[in-house]
C-alpha atoms as a PDB file:
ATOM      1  CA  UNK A   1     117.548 107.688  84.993  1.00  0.00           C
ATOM      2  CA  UNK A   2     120.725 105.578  85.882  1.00  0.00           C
ATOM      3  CA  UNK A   3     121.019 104.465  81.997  1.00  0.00           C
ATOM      4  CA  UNK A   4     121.804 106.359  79.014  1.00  0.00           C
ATOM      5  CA  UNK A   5     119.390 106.870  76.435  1.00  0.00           C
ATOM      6  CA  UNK A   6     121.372 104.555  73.813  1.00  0.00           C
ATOM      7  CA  UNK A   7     121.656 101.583  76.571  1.00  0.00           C
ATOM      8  CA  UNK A   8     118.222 101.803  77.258  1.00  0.00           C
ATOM      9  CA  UNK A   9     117.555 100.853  73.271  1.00  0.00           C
ATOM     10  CA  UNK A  10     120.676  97.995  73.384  1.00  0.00           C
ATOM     11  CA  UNK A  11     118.236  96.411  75.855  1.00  0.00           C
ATOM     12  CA  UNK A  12     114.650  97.140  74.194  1.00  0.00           C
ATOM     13  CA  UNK A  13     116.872  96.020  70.856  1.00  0.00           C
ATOM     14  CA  UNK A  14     116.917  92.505  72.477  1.00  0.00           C
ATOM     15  CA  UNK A  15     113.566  92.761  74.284  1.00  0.00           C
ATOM     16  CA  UNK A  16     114.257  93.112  77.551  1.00  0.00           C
ATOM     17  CA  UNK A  17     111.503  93.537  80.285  1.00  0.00           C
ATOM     18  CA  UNK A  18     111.328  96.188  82.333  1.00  0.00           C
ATOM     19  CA  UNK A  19     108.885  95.103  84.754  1.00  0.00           C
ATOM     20  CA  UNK A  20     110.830  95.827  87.795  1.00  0.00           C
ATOM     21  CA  UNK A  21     109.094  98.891  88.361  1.00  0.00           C
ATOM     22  CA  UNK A  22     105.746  97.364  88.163  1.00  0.00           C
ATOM     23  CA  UNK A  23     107.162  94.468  90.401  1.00  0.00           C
ATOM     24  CA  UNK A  24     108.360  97.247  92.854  1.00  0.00           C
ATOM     25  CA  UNK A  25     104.960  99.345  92.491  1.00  0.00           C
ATOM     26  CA  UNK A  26     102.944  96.292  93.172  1.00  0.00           C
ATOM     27  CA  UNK A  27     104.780  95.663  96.338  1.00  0.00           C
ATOM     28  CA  UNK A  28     103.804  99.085  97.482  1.00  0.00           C
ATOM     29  CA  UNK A  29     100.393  98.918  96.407  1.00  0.00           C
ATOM     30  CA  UNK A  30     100.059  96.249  98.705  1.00  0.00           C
ATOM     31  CA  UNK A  31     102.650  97.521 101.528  1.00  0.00           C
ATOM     32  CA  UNK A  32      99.707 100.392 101.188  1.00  0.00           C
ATOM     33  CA  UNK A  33      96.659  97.926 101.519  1.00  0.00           C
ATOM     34  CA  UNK A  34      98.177  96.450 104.195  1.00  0.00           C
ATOM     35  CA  UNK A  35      98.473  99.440 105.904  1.00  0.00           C
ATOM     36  CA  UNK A  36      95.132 100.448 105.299  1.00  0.00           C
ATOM     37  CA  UNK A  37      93.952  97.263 106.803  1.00  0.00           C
ATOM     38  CA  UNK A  38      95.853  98.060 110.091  1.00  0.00           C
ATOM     39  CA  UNK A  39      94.334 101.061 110.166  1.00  0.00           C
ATOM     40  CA  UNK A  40      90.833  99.162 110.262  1.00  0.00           C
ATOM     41  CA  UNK A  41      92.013  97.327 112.120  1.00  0.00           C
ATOM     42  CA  UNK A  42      93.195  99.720 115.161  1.00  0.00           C
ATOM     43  CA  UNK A  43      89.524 101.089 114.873  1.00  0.00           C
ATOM     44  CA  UNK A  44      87.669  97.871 115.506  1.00  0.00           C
ATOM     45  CA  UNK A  45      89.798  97.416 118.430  1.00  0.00           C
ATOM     46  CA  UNK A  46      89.198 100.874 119.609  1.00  0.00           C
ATOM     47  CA  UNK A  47      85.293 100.222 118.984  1.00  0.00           C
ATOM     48  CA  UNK A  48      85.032  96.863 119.793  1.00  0.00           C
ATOM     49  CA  UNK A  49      87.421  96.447 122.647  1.00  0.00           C
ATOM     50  CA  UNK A  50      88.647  93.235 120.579  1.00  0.00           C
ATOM     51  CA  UNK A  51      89.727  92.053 117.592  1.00  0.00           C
ATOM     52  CA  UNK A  52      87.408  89.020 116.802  1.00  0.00           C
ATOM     53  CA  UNK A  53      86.126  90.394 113.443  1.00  0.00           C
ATOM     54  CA  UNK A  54      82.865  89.057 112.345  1.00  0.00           C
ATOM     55  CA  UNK A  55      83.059  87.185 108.823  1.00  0.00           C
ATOM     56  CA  UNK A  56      80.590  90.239 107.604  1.00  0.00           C
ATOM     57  CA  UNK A  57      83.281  92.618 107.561  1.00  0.00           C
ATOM     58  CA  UNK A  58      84.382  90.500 104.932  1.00  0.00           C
ATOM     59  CA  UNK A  59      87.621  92.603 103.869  1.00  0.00           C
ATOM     60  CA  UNK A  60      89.021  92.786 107.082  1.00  0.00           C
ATOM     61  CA  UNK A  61      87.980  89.236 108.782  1.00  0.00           C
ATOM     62  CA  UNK A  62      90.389  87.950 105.415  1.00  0.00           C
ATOM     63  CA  UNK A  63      93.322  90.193 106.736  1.00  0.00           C
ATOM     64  CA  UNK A  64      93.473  89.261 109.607  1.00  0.00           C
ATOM     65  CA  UNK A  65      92.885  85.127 108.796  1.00  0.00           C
ATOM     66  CA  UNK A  66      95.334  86.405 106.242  1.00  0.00           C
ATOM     67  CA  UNK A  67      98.266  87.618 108.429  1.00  0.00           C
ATOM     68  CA  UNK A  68      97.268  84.308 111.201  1.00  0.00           C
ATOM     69  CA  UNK A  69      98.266  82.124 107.988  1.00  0.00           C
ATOM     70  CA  UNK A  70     101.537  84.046 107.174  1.00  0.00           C
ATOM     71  CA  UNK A  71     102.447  84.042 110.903  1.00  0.00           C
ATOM     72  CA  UNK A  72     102.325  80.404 110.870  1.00  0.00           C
ATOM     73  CA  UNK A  73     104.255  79.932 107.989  1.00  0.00           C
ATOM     74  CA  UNK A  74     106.370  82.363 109.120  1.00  0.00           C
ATOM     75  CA  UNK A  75     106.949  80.467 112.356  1.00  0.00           C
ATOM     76  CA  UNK A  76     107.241  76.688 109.605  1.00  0.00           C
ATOM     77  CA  UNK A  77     110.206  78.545 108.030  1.00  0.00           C
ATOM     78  CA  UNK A  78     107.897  78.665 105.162  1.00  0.00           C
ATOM     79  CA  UNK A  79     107.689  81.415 102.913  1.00  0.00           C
ATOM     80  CA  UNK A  80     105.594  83.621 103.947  1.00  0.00           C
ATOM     81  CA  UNK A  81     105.185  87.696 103.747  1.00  0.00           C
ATOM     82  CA  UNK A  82     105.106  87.939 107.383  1.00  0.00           C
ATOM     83  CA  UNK A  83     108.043  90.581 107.636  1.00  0.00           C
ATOM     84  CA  UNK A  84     109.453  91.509 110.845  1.00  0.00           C
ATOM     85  CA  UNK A  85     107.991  95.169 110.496  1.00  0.00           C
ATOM     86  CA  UNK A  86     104.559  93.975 109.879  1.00  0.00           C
ATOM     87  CA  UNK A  87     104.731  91.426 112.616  1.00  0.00           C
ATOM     88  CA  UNK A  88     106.289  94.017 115.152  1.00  0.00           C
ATOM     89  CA  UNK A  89     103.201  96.325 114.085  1.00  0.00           C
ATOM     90  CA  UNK A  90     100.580  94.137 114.613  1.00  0.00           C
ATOM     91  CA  UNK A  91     102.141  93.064 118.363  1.00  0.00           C
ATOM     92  CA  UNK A  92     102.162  96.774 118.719  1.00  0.00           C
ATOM     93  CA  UNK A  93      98.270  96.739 118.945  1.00  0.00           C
ATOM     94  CA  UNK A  94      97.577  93.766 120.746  1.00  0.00           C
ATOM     95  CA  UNK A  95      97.165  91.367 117.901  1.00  0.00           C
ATOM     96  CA  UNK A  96      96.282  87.565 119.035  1.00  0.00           C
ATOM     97  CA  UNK A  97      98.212  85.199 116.935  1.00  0.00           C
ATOM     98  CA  UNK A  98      96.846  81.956 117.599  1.00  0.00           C
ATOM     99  CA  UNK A  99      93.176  81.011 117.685  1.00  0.00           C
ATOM    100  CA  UNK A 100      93.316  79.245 121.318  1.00  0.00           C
ATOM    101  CA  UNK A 101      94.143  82.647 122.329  1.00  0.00           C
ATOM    102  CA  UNK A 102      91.002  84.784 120.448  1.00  0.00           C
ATOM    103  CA  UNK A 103      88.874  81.590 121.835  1.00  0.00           C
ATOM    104  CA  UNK A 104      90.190  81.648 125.716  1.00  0.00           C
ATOM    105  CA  UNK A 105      89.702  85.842 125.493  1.00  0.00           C
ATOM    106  CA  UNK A 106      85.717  84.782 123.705  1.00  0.00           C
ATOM    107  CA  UNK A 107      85.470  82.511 126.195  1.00  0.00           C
ATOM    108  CA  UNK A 108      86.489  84.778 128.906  1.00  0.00           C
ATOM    109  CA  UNK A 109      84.198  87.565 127.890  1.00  0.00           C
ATOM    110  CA  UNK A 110      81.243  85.355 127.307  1.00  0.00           C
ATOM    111  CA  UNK A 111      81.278  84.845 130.663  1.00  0.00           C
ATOM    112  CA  UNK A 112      82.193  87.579 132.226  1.00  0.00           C
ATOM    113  CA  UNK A 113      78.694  88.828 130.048  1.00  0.00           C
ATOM    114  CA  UNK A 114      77.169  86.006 131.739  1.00  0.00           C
ATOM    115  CA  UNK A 115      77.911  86.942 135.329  1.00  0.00           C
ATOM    116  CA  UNK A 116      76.492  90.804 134.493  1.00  0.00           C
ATOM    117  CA  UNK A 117      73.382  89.621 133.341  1.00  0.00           C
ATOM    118  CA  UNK A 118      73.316  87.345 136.300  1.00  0.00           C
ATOM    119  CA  UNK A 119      73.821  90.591 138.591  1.00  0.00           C
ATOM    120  CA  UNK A 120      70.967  92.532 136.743  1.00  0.00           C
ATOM    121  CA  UNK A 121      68.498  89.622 136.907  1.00  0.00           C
ATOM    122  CA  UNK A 122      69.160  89.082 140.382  1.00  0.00           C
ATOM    123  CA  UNK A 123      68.796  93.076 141.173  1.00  0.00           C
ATOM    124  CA  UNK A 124      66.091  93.144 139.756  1.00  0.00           C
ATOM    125  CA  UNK A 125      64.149  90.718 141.695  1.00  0.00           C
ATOM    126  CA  UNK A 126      65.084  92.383 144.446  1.00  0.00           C
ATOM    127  CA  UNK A 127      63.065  95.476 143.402  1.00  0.00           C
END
């Protein structure tokens, strides 16, 4: 709307590409993915209690792999499409960066599974 119709036919005269809009609609298709992916996300955590997504969930376990990678590249000074605003989202809910972390809290759990059934066996010989 910013160009006249007789500049806009100067530049298709000498074939120029107007593909910035298609750049720029790309980049929200994905900004809206991504988003949608959060939103999965948030509900695994909120049904789950974690967010250790099995590799059968196979969109969202490649998200999140997916926004591990870009952290790290991120943190290289790599390129990367980590933004601050996605990053600063994702800490919002919790989200474990590094996979020591996820495998301490897995580890943790396990055994904190471990002691319950422990409890229930031993109550029940009691009985």
């Amino acid at each position: 709307n910013a160009l006249s119709s007789s500049r806009t036919e100067q530049l298709n005269s000498i074939g120029f590409i107007w593909d910035f809009c298609d750049h720029s609609c790309q980049n929200e298709e994905r900004d809206h993915v991504w988003n949608i992916r959060l939103g999965e996300l948030r509900e695994f955590h909120i049904a789950h209690g974690h967010m250790d997504v099995p590799s059968d969930d196979k969109n969202l376990f490649d998200w999140v792999s997916e926004q591990r990678l870009e952290y790290c590249r991120k943190e290289l000074g790599e390129f990367s499409t980590m933004i601050q605003e996605r990053e600063k989202k994702l800490d919002e809910i919790g989200f474990q960066w590094k996979i020591e972390a996820l495998a301490r809290n897995h580890d943790s759990k396990w055994c904190n599974y471990f002691d319950q059934l422990i409890e229930v066996e031993e109550s029940s010989k009691k009985q």
